[in-house]
PDB file of N, CA and C in Angstrom:
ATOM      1  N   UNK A   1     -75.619  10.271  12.473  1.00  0.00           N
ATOM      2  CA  UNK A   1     -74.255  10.732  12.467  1.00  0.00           C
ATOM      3  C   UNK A   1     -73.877  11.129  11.050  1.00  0.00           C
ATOM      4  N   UNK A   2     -73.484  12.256  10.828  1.00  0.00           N
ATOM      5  CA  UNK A   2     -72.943  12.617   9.136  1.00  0.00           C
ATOM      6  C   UNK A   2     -71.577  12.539   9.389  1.00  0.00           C
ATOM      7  N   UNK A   3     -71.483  12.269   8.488  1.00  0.00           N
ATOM      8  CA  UNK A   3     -69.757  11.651   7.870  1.00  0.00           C
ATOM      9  C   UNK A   3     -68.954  13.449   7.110  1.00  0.00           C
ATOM     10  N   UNK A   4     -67.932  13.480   7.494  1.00  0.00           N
ATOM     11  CA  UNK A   4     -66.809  14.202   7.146  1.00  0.00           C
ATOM     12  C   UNK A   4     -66.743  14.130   5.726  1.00  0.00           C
ATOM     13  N   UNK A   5     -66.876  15.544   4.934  1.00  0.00           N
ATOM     14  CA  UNK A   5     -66.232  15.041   3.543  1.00  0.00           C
ATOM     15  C   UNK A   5     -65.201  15.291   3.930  1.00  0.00           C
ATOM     16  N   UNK A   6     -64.546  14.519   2.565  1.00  0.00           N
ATOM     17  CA  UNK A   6     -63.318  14.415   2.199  1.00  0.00           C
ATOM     18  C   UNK A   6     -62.520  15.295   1.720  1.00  0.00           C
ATOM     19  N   UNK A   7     -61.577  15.700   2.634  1.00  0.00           N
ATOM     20  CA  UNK A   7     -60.669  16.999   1.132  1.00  0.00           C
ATOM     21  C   UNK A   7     -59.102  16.631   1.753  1.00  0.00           C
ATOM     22  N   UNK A   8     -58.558  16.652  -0.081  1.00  0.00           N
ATOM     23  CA  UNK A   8     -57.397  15.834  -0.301  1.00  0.00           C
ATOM     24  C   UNK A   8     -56.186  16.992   0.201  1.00  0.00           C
ATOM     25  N   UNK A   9     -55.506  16.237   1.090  1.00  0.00           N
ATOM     26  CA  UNK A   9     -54.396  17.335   1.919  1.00  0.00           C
ATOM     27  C   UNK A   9     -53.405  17.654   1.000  1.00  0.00           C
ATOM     28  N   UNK A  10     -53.202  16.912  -0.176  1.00  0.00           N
ATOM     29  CA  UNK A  10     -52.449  17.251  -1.343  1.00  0.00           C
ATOM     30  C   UNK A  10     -52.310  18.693  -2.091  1.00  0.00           C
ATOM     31  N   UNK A  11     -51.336  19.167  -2.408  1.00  0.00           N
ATOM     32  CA  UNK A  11     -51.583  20.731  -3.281  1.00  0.00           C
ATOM     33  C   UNK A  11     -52.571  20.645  -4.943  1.00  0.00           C
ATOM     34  N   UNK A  12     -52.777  20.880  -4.700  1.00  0.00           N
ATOM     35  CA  UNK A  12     -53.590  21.219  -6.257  1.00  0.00           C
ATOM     36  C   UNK A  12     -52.705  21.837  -7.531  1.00  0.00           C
ATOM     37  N   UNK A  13     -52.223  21.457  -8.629  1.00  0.00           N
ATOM     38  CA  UNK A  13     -51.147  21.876  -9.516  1.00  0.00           C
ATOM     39  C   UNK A  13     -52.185  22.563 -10.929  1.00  0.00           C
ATOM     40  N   UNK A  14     -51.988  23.087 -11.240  1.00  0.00           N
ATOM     41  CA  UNK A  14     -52.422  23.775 -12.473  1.00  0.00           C
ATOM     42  C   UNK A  14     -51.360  23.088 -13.809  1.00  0.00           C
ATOM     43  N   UNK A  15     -52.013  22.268 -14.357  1.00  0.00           N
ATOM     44  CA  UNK A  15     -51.202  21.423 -15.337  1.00  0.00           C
ATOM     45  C   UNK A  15     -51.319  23.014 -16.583  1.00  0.00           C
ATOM     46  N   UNK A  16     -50.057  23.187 -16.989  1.00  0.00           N
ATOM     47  CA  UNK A  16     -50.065  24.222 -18.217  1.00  0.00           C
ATOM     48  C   UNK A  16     -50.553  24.101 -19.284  1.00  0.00           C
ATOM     49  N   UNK A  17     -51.022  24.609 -20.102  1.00  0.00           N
ATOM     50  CA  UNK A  17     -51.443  24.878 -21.733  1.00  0.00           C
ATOM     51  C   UNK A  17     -50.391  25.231 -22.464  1.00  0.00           C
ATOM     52  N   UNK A  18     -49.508  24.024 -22.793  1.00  0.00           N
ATOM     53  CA  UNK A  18     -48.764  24.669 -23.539  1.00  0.00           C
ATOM     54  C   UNK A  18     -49.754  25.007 -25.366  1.00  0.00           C
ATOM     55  N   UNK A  19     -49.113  25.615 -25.543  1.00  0.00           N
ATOM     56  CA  UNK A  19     -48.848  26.448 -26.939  1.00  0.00           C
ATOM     57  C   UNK A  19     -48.975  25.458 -28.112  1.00  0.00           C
ATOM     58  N   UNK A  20     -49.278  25.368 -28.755  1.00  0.00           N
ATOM     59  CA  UNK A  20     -48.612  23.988 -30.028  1.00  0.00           C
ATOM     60  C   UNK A  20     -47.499  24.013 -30.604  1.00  0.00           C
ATOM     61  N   UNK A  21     -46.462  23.463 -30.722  1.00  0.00           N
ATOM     62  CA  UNK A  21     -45.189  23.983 -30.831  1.00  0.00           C
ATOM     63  C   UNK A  21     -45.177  24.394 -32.611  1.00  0.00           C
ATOM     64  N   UNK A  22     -44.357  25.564 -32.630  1.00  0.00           N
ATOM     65  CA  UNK A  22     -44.652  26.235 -34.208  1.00  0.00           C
ATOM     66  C   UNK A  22     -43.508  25.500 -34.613  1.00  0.00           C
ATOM     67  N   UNK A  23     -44.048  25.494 -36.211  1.00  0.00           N
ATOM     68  CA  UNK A  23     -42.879  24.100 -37.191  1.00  0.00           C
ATOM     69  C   UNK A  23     -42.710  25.617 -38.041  1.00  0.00           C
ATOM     70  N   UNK A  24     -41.418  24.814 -39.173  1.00  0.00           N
ATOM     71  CA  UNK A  24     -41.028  26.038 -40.135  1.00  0.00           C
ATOM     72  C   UNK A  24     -41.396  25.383 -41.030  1.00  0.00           C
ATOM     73  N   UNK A  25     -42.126  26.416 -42.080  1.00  0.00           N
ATOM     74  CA  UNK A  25     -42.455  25.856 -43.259  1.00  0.00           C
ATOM     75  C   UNK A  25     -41.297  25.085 -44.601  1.00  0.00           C
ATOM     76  N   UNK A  26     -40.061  26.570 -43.720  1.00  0.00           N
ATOM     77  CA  UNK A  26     -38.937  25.734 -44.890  1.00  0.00           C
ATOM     78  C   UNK A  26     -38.116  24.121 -44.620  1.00  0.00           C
ATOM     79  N   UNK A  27     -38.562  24.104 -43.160  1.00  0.00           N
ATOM     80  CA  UNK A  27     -38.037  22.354 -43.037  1.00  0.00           C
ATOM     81  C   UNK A  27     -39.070  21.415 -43.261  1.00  0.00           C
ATOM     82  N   UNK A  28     -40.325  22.005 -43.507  1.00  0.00           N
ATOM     83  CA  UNK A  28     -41.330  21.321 -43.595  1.00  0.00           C
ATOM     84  C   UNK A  28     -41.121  20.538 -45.287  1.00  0.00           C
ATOM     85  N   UNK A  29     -40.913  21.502 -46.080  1.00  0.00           N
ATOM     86  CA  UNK A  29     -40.278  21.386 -47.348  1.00  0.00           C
ATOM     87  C   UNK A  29     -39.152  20.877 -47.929  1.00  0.00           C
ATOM     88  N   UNK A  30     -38.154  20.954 -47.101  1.00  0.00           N
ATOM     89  CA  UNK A  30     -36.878  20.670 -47.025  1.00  0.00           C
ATOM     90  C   UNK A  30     -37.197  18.804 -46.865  1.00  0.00           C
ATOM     91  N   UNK A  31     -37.910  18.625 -45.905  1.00  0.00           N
ATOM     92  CA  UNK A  31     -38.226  17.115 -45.601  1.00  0.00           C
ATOM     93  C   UNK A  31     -38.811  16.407 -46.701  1.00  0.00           C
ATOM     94  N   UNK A  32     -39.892  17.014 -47.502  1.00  0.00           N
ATOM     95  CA  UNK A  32     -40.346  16.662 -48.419  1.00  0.00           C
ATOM     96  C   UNK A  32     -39.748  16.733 -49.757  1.00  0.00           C
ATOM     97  N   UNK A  33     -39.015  17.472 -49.783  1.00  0.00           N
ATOM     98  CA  UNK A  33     -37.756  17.423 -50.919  1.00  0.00           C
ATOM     99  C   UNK A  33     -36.779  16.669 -51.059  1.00  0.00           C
ATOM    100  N   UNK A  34     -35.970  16.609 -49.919  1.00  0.00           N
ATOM    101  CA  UNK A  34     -34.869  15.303 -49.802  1.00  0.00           C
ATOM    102  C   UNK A  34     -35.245  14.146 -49.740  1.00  0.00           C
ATOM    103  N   UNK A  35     -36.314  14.084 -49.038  1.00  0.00           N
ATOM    104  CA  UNK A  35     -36.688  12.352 -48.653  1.00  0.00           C
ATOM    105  C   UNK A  35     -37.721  12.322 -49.531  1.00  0.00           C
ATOM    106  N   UNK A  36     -38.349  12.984 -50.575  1.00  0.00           N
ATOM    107  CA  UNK A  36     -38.942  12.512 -51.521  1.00  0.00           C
ATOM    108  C   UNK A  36     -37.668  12.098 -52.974  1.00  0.00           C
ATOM    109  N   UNK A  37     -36.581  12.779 -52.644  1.00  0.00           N
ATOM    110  CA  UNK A  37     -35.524  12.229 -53.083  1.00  0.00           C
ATOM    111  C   UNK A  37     -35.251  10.669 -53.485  1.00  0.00           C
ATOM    112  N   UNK A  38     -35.484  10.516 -52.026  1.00  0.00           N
ATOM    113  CA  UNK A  38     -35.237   8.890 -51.769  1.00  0.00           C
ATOM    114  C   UNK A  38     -36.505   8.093 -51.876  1.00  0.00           C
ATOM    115  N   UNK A  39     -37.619   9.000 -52.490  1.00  0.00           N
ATOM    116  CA  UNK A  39     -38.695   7.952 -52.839  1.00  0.00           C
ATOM    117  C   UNK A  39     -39.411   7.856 -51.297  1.00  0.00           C
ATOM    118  N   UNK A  40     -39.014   8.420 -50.086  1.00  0.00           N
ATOM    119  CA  UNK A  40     -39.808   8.212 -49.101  1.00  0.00           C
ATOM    120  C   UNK A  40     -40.669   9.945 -49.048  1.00  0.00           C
ATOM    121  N   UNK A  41     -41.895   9.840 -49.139  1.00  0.00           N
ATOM    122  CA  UNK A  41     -42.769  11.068 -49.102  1.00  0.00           C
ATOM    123  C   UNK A  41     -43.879  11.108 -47.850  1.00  0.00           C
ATOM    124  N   UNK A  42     -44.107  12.328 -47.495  1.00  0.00           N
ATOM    125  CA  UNK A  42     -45.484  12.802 -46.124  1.00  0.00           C
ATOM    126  C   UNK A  42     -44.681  12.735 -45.244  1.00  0.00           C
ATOM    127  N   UNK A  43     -43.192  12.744 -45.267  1.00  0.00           N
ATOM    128  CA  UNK A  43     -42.712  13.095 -43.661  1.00  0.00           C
ATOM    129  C   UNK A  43     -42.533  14.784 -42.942  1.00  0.00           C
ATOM    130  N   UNK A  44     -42.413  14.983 -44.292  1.00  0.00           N
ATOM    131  CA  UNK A  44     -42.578  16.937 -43.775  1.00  0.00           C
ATOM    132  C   UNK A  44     -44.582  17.080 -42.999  1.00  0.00           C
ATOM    133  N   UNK A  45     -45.501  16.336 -43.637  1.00  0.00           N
ATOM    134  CA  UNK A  45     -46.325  16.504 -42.742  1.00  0.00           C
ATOM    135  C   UNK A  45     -46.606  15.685 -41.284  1.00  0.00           C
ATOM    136  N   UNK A  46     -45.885  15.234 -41.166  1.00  0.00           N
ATOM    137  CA  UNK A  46     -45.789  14.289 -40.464  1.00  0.00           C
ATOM    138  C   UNK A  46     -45.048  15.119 -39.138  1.00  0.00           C
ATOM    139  N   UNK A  47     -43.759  16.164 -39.726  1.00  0.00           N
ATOM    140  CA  UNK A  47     -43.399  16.860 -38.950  1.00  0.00           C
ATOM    141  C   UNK A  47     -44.200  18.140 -38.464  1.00  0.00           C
ATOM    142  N   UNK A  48     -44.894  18.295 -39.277  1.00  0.00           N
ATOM    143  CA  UNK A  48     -45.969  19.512 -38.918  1.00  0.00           C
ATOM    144  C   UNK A  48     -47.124  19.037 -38.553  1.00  0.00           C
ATOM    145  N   UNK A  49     -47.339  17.922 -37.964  1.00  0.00           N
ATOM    146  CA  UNK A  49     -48.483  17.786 -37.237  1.00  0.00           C
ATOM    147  C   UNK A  49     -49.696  17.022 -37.745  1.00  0.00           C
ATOM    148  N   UNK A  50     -48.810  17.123 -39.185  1.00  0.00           N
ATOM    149  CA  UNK A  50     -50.662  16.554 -40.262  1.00  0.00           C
ATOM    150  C   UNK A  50     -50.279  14.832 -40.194  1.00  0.00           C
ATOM    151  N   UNK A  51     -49.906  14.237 -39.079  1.00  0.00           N
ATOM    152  CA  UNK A  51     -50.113  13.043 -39.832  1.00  0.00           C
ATOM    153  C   UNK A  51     -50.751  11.913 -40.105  1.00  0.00           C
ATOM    154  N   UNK A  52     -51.687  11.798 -40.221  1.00  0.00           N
ATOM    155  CA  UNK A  52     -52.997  11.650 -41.042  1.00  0.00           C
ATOM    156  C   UNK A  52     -52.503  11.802 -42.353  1.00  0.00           C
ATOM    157  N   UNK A  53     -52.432  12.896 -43.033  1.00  0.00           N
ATOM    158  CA  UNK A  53     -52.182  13.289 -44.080  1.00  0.00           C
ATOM    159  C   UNK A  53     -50.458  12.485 -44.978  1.00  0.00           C
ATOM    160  N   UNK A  54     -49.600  12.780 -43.924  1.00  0.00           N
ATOM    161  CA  UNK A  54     -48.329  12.355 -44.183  1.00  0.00           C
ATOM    162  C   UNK A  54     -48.637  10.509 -44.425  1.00  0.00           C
ATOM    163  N   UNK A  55     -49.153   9.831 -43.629  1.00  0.00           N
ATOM    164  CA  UNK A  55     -49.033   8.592 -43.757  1.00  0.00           C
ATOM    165  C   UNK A  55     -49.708   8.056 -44.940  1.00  0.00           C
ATOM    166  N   UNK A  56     -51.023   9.263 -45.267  1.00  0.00           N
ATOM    167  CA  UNK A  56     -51.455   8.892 -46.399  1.00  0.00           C
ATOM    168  C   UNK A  56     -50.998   9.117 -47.762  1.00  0.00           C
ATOM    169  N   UNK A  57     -49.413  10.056 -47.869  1.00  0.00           N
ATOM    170  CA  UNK A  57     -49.176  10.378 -48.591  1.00  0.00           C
ATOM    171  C   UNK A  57     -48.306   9.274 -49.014  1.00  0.00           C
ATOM    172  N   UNK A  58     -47.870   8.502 -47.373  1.00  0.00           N
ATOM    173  CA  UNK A  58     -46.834   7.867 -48.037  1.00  0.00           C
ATOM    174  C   UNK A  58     -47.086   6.344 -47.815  1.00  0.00           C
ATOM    175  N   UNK A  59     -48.447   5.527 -47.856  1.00  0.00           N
ATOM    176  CA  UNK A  59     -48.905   4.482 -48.212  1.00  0.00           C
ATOM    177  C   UNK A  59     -49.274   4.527 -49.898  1.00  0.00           C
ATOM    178  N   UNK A  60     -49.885   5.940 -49.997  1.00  0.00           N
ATOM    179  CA  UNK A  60     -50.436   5.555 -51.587  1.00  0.00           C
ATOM    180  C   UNK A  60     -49.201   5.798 -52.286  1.00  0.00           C
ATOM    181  N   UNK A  61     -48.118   6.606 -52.464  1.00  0.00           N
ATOM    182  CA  UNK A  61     -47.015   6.234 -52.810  1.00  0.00           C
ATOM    183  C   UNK A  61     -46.296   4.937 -53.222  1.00  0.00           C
ATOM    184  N   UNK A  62     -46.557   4.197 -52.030  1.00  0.00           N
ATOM    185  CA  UNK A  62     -46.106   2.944 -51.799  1.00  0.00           C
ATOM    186  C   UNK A  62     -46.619   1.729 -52.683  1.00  0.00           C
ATOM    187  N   UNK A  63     -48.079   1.902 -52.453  1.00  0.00           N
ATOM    188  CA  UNK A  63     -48.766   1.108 -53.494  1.00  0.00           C
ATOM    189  C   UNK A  63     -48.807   1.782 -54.758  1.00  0.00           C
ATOM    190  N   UNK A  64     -48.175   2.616 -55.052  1.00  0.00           N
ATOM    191  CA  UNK A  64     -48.479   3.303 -56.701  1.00  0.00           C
ATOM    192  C   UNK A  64     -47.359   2.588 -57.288  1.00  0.00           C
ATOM    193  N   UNK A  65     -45.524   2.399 -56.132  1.00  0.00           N
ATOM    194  CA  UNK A  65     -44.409   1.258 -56.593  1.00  0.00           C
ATOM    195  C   UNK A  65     -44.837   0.701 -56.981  1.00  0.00           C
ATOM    196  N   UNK A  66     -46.006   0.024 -55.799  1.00  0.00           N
ATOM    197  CA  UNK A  66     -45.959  -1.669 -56.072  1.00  0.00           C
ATOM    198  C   UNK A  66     -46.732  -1.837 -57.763  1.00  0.00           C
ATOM    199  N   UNK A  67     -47.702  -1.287 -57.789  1.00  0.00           N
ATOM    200  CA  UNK A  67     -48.504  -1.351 -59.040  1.00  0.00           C
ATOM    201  C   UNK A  67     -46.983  -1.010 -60.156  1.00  0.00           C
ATOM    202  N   UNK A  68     -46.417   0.103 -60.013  1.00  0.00           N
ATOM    203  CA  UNK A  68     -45.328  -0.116 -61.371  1.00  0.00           C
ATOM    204  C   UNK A  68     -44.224  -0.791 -61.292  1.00  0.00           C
ATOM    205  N   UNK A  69     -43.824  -1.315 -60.186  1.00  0.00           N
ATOM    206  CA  UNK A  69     -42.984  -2.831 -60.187  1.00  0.00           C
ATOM    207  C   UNK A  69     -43.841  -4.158 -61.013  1.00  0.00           C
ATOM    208  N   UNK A  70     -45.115  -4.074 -60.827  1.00  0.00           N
ATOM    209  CA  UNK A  70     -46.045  -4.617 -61.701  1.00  0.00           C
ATOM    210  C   UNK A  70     -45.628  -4.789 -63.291  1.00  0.00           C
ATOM    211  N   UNK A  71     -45.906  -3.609 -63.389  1.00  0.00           N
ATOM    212  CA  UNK A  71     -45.996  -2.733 -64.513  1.00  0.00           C
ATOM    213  C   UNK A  71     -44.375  -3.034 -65.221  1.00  0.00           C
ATOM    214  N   UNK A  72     -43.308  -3.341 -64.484  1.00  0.00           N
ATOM    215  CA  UNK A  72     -41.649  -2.708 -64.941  1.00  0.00           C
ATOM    216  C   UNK A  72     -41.752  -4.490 -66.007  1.00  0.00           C
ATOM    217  N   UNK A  73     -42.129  -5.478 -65.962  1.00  0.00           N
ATOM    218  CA  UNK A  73     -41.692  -6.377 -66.889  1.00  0.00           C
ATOM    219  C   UNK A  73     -42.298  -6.015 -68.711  1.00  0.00           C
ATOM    220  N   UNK A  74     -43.248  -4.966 -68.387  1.00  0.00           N
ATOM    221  CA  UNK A  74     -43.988  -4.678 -69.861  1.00  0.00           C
ATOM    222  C   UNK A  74     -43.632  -3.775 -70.165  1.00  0.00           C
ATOM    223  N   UNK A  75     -42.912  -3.036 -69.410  1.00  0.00           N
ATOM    224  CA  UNK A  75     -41.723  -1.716 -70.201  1.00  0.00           C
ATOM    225  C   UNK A  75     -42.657  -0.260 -69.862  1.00  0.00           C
ATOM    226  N   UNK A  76     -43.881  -0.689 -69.799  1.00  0.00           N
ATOM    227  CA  UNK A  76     -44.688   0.296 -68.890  1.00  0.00           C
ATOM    228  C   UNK A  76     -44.339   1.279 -67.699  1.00  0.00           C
ATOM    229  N   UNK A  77     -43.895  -0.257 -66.934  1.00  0.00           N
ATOM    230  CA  UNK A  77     -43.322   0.363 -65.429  1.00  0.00           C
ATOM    231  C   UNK A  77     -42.035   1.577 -65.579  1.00  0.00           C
ATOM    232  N   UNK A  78     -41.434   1.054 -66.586  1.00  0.00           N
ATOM    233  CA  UNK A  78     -40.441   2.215 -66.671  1.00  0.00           C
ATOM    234  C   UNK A  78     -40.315   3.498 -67.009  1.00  0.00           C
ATOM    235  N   UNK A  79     -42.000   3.557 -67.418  1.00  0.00           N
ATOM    236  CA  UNK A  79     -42.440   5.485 -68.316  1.00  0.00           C
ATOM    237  C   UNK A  79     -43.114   5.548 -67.028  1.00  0.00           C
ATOM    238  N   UNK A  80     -44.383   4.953 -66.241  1.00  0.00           N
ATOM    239  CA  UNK A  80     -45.343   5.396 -65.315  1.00  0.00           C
ATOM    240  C   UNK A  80     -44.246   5.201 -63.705  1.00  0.00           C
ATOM    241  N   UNK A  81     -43.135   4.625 -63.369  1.00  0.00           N
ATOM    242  CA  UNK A  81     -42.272   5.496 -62.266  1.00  0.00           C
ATOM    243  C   UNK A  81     -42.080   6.519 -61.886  1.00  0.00           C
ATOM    244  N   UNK A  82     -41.340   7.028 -63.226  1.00  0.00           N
ATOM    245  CA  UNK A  82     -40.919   8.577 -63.011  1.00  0.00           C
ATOM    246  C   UNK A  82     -41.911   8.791 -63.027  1.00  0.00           C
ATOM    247  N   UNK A  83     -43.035   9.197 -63.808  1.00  0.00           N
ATOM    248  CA  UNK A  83     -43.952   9.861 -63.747  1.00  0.00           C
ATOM    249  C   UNK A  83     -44.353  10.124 -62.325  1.00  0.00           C
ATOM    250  N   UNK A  84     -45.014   8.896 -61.745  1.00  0.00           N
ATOM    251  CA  UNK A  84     -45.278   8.737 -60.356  1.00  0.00           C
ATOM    252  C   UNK A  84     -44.642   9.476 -59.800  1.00  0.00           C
ATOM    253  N   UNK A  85     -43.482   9.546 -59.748  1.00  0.00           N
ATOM    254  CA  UNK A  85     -42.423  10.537 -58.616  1.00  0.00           C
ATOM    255  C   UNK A  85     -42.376  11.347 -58.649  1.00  0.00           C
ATOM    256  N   UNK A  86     -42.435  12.163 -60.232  1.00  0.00           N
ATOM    257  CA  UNK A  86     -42.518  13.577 -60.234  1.00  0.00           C
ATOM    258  C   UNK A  86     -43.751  14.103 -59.886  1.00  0.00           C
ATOM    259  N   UNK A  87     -44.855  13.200 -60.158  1.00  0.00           N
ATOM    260  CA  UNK A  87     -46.153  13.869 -59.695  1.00  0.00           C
ATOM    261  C   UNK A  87     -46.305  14.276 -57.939  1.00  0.00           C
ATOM    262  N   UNK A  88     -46.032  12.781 -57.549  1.00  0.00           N
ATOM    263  CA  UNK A  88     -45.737  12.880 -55.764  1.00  0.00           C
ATOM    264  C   UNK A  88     -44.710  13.968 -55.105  1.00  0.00           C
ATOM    265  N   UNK A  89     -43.748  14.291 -55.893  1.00  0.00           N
ATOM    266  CA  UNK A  89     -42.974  15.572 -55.325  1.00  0.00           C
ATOM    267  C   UNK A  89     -43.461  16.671 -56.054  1.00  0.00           C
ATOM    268  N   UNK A  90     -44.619  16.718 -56.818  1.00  0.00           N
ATOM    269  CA  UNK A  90     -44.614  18.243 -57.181  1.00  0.00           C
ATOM    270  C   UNK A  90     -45.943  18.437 -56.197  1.00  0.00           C
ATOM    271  N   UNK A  91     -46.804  17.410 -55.849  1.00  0.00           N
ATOM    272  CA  UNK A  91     -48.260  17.152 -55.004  1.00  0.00           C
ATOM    273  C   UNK A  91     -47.781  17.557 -53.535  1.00  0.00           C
ATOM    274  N   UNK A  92     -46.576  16.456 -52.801  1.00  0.00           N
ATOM    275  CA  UNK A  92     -46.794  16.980 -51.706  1.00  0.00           C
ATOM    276  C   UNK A  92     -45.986  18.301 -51.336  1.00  0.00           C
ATOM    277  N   UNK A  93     -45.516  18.652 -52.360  1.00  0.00           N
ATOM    278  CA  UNK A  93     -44.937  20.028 -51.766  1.00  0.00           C
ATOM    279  C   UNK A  93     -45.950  21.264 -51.495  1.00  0.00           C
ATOM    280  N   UNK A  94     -46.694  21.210 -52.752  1.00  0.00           N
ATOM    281  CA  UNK A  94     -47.751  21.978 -53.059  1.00  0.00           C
ATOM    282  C   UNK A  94     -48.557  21.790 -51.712  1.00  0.00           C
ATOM    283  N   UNK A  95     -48.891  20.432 -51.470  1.00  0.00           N
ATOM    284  CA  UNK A  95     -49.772  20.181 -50.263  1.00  0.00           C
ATOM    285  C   UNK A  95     -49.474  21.214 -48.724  1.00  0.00           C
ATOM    286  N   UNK A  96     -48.091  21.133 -48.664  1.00  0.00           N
ATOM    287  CA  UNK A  96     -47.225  21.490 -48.111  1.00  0.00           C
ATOM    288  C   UNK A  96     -47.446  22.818 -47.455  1.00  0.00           C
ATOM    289  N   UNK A  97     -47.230  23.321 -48.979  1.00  0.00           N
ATOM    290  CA  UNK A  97     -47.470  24.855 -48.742  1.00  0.00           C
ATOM    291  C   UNK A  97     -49.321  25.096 -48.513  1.00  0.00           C
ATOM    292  N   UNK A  98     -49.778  24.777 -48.736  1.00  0.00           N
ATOM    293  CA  UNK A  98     -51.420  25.239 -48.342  1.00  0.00           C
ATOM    294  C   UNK A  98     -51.997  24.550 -47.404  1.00  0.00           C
ATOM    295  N   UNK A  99     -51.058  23.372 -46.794  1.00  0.00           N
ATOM    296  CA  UNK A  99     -51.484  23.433 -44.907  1.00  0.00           C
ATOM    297  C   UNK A  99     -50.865  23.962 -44.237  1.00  0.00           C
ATOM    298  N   UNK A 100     -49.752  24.854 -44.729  1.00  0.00           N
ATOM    299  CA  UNK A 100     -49.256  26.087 -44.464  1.00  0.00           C
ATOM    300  C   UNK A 100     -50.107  27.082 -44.169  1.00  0.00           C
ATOM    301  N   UNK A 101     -50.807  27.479 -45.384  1.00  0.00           N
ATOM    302  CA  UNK A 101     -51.135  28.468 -45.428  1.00  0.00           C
ATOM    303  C   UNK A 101     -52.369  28.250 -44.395  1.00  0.00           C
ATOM    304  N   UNK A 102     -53.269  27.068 -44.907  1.00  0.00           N
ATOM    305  CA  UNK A 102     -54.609  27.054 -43.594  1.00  0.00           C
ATOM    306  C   UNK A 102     -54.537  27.189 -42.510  1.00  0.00           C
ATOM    307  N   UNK A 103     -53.218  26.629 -41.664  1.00  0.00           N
ATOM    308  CA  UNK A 103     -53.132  26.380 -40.639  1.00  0.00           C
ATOM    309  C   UNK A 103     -51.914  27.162 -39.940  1.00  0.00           C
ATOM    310  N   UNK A 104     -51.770  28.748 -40.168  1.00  0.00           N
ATOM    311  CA  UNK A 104     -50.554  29.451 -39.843  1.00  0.00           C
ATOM    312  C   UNK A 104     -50.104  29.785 -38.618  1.00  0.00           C
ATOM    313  N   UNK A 105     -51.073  29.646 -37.724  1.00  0.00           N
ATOM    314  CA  UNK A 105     -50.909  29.761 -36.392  1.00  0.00           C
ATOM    315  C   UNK A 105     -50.095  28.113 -36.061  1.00  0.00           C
ATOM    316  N   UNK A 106     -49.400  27.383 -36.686  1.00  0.00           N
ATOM    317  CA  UNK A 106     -48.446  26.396 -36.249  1.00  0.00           C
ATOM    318  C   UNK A 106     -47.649  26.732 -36.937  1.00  0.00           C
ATOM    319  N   UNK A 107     -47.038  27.592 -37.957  1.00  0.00           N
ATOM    320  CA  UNK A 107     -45.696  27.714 -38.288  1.00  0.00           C
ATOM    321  C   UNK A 107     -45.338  28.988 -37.684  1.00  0.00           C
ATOM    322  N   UNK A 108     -44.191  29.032 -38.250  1.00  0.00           N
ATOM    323  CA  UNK A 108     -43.433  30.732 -37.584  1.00  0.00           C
ATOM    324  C   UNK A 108     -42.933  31.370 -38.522  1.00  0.00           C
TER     325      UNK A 108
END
């Protein structure tokens, strides 16, 4: 005796492909400008998809504080801060713009 296959009385749906949704480069920047403001940095990549990149921007950040909170009782901490900050907002912007540029088929 052979057995019946099986076929499912259900409709069959074609799940879509969406698109990757396109980010703007100028809020991408905009994010990384203000909230590197506030000392928080990698959320503009974070909004564009890189984040990998964003979280890593903004752990080593984090530990670069902690090392010049270290640093702030020897009078040190107070020249290598700023420094730190200006380097991290002039880095991830730059970053910014050239996963821009690699990856242009996600912005608009």
């Amino acid at each position: 005796m052979r057995h019946a296959e099986y076929v499912d009385p259900r409709p069959r749906y074609e799940i879509p492909q969406d698109k990757p949704h396109e980010k703007s480069l100028a809020v991408m920047i905009m994010l990384e400008f203000t909230l590197g403001v506030c000392q928080i940095f990698g959320v503009g990549h974070i909004y564009a998809g890189n984040w990998k990149m964003g979280v890593s921007i903004m752990t080593t950040y984090w530990f670069a504080c902690m090392a010049n909170a270290i640093l702030v009782p020897f009078a040190i901490g107070l020249f290598t801060w700023p420094l730190t900050w200006l380097f991290f907002m002039a880095v991830t912007i730059e970053e910014a713009i050239a996963f821009a540029r690699a990856t242009p088929e996600r912005f608009d």
